[in-house]
C-alpha atoms as a PDB file:
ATOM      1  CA  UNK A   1    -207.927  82.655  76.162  1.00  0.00           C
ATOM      2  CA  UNK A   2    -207.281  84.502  72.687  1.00  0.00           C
ATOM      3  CA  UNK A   3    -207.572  88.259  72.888  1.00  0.00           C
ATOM      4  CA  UNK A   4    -210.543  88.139  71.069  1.00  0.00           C
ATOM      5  CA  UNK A   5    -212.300  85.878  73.408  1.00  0.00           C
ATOM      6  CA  UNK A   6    -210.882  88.549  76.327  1.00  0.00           C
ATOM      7  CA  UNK A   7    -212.354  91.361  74.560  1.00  0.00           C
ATOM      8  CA  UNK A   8    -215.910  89.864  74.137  1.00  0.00           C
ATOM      9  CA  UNK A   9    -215.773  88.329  77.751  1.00  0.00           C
ATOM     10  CA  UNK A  10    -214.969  91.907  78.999  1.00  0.00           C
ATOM     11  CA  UNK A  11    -217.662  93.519  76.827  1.00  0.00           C
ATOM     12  CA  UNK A  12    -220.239  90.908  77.796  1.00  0.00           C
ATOM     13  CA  UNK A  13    -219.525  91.762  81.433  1.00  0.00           C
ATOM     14  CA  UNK A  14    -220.179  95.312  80.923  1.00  0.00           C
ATOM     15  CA  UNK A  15    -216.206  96.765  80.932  1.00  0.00           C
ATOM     16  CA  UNK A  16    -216.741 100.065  79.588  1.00  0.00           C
ATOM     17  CA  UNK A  17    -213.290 100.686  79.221  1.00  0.00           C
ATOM     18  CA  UNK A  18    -213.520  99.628  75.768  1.00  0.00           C
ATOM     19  CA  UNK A  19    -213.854 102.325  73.180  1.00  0.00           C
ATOM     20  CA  UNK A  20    -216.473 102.318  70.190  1.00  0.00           C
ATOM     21  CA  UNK A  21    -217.608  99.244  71.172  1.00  0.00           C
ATOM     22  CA  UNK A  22    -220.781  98.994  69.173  1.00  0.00           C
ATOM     23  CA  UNK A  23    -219.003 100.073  65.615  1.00  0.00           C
ATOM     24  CA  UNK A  24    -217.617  97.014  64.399  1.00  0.00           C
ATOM     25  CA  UNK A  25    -216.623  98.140  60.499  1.00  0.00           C
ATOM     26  CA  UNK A  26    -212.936  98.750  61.342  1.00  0.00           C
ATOM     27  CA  UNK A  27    -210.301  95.715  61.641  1.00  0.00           C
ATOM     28  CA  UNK A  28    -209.703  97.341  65.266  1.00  0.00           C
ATOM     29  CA  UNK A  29    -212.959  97.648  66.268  1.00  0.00           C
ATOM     30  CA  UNK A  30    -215.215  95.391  68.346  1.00  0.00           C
ATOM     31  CA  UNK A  31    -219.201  94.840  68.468  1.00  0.00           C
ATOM     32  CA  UNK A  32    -220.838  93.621  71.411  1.00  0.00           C
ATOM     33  CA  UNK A  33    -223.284  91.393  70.491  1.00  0.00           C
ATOM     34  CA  UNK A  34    -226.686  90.401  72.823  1.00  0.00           C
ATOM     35  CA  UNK A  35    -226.569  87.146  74.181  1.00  0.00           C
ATOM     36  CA  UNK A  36    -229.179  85.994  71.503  1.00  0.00           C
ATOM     37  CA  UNK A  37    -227.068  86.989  68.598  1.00  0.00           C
ATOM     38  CA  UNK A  38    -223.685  85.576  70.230  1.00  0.00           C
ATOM     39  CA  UNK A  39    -225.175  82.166  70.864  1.00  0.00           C
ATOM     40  CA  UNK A  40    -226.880  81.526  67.415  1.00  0.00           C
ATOM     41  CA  UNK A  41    -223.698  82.533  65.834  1.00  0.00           C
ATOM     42  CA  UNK A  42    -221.701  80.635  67.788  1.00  0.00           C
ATOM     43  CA  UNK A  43    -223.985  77.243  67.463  1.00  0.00           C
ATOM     44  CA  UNK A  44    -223.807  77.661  63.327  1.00  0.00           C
ATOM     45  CA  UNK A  45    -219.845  77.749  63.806  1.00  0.00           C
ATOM     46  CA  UNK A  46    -219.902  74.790  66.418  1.00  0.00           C
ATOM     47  CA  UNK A  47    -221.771  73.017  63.779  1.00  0.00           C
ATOM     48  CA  UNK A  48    -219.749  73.944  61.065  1.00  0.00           C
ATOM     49  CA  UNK A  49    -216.731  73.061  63.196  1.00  0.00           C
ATOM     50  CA  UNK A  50    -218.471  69.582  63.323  1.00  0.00           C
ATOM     51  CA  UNK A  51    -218.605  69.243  59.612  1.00  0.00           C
ATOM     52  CA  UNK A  52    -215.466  70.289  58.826  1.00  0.00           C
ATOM     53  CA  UNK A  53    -214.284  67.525  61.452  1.00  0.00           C
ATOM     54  CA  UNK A  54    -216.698  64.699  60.236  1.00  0.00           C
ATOM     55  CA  UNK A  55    -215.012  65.642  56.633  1.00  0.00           C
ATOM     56  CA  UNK A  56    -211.595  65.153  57.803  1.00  0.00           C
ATOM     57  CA  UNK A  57    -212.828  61.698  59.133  1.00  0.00           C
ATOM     58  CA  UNK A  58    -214.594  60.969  56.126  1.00  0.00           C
ATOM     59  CA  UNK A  59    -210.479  61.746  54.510  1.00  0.00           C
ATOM     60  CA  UNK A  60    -208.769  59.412  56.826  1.00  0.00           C
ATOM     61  CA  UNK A  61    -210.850  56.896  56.767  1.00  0.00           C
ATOM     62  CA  UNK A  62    -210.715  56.711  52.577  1.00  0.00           C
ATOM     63  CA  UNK A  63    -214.829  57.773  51.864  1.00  0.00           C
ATOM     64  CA  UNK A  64    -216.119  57.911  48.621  1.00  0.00           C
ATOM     65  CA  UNK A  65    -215.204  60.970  46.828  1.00  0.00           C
ATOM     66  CA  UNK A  66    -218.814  61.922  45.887  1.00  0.00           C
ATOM     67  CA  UNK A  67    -219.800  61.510  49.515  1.00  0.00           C
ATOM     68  CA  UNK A  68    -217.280  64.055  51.080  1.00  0.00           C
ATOM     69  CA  UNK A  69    -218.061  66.260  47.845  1.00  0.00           C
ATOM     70  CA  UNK A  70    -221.956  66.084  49.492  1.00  0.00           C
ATOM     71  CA  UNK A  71    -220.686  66.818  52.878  1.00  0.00           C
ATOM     72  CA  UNK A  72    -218.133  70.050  51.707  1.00  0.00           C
ATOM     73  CA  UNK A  73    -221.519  70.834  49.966  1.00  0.00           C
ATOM     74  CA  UNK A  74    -223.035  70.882  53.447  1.00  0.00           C
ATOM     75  CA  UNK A  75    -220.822  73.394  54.632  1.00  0.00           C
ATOM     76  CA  UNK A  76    -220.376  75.602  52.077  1.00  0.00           C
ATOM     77  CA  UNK A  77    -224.202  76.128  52.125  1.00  0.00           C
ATOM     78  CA  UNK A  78    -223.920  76.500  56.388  1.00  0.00           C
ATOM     79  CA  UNK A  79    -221.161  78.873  55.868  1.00  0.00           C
ATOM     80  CA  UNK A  80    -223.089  81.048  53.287  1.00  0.00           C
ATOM     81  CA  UNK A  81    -225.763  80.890  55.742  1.00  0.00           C
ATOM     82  CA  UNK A  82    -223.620  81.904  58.647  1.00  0.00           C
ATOM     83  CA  UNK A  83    -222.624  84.645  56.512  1.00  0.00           C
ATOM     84  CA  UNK A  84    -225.844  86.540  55.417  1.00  0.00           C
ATOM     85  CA  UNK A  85    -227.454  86.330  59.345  1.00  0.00           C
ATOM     86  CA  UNK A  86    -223.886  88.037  60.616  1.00  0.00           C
ATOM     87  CA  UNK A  87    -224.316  90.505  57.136  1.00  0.00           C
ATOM     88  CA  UNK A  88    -227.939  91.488  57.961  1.00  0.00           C
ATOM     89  CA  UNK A  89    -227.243  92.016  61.870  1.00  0.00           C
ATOM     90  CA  UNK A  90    -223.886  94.169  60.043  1.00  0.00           C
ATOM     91  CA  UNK A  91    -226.357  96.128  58.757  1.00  0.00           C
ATOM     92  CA  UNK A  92    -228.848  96.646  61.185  1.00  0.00           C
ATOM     93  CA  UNK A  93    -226.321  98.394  63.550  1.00  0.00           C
ATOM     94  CA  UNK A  94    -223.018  98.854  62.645  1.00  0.00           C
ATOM     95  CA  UNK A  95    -223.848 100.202  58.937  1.00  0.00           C
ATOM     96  CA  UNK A  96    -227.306 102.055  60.502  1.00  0.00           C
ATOM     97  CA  UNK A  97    -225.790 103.816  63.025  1.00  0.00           C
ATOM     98  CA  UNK A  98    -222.854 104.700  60.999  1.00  0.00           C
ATOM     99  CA  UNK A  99    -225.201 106.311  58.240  1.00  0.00           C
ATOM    100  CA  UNK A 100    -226.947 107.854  61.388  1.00  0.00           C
ATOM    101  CA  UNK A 101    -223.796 109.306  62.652  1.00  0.00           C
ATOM    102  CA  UNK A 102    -223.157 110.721  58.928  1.00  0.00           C
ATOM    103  CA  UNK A 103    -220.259 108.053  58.595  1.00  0.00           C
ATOM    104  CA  UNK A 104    -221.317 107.672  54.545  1.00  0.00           C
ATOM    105  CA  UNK A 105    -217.841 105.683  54.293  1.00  0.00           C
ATOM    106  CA  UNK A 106    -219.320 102.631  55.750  1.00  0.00           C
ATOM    107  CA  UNK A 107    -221.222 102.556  52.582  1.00  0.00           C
ATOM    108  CA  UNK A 108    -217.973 102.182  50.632  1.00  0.00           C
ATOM    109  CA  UNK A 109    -216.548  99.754  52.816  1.00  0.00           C
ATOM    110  CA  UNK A 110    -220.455  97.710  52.529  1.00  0.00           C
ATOM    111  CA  UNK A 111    -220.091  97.621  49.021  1.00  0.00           C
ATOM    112  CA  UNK A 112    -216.720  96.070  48.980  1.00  0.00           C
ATOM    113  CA  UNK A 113    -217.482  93.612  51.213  1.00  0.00           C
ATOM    114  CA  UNK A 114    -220.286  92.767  49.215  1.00  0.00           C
ATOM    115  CA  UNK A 115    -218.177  92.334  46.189  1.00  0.00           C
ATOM    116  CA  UNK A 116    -215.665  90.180  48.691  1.00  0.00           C
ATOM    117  CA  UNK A 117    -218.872  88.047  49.310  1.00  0.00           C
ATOM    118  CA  UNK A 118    -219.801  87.521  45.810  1.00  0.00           C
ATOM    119  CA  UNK A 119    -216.639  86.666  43.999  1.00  0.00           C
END
């Protein structure tokens, strides 16, 4: 078990010993995450994971270039999509109740991710 995975098994079963657990715009931080948010985000990365997998298939087994193009296609477009339902939820919470809490740096560090994203 990584220490990520220890960290969100210990928030999911309520260990408050973690500190600032709802903030997650620092590298140390965490965010707990309801069980409806966890799971979709985790079944877009299982899928993903998939993918990625079928395209290293499609590799050894010598597919048509154009066909694993369509398929890296695939998951570029399921990782952009994984990426703007974790940014809005970012925003919901972390970057709202920063803002709420007078934290106005979290806008700084929004708009650089956002330029991050877009490159």
């Amino acid at each position: 078990m990584s220490n990520m995975d220890y960290t969100d098994n210990q928030e999911r079963m309520g260990n408050n010993s973690l500190t600032d657990k709802n903030c997650c715009h620092l590298t140390n931080k965490t965010k707990q995450r309801g069980n409806g948010e966890y799971k979709d985000l985790l079944n877009r990365l299982s899928r993903i994971e998939g993918q990625v997998r079928g395209i290293k298939t499609m590799v050894e087994r010598d597919a048509y270039c154009v066909d694993i193009l369509t398929q890296v296609s695939a998951v570029t477009a399921a990782l952009n999509s994984f990426s703007k339902v974790l940014l809005a939820n970012h925003i919901k919470t972390c970057v709202a109740d920063d803002i709420r809490q007078g934290k106005n740096e979290t806008i700084d560090e929004l708009v650089a991710t956002l330029q991050k994203l877009m490159k």
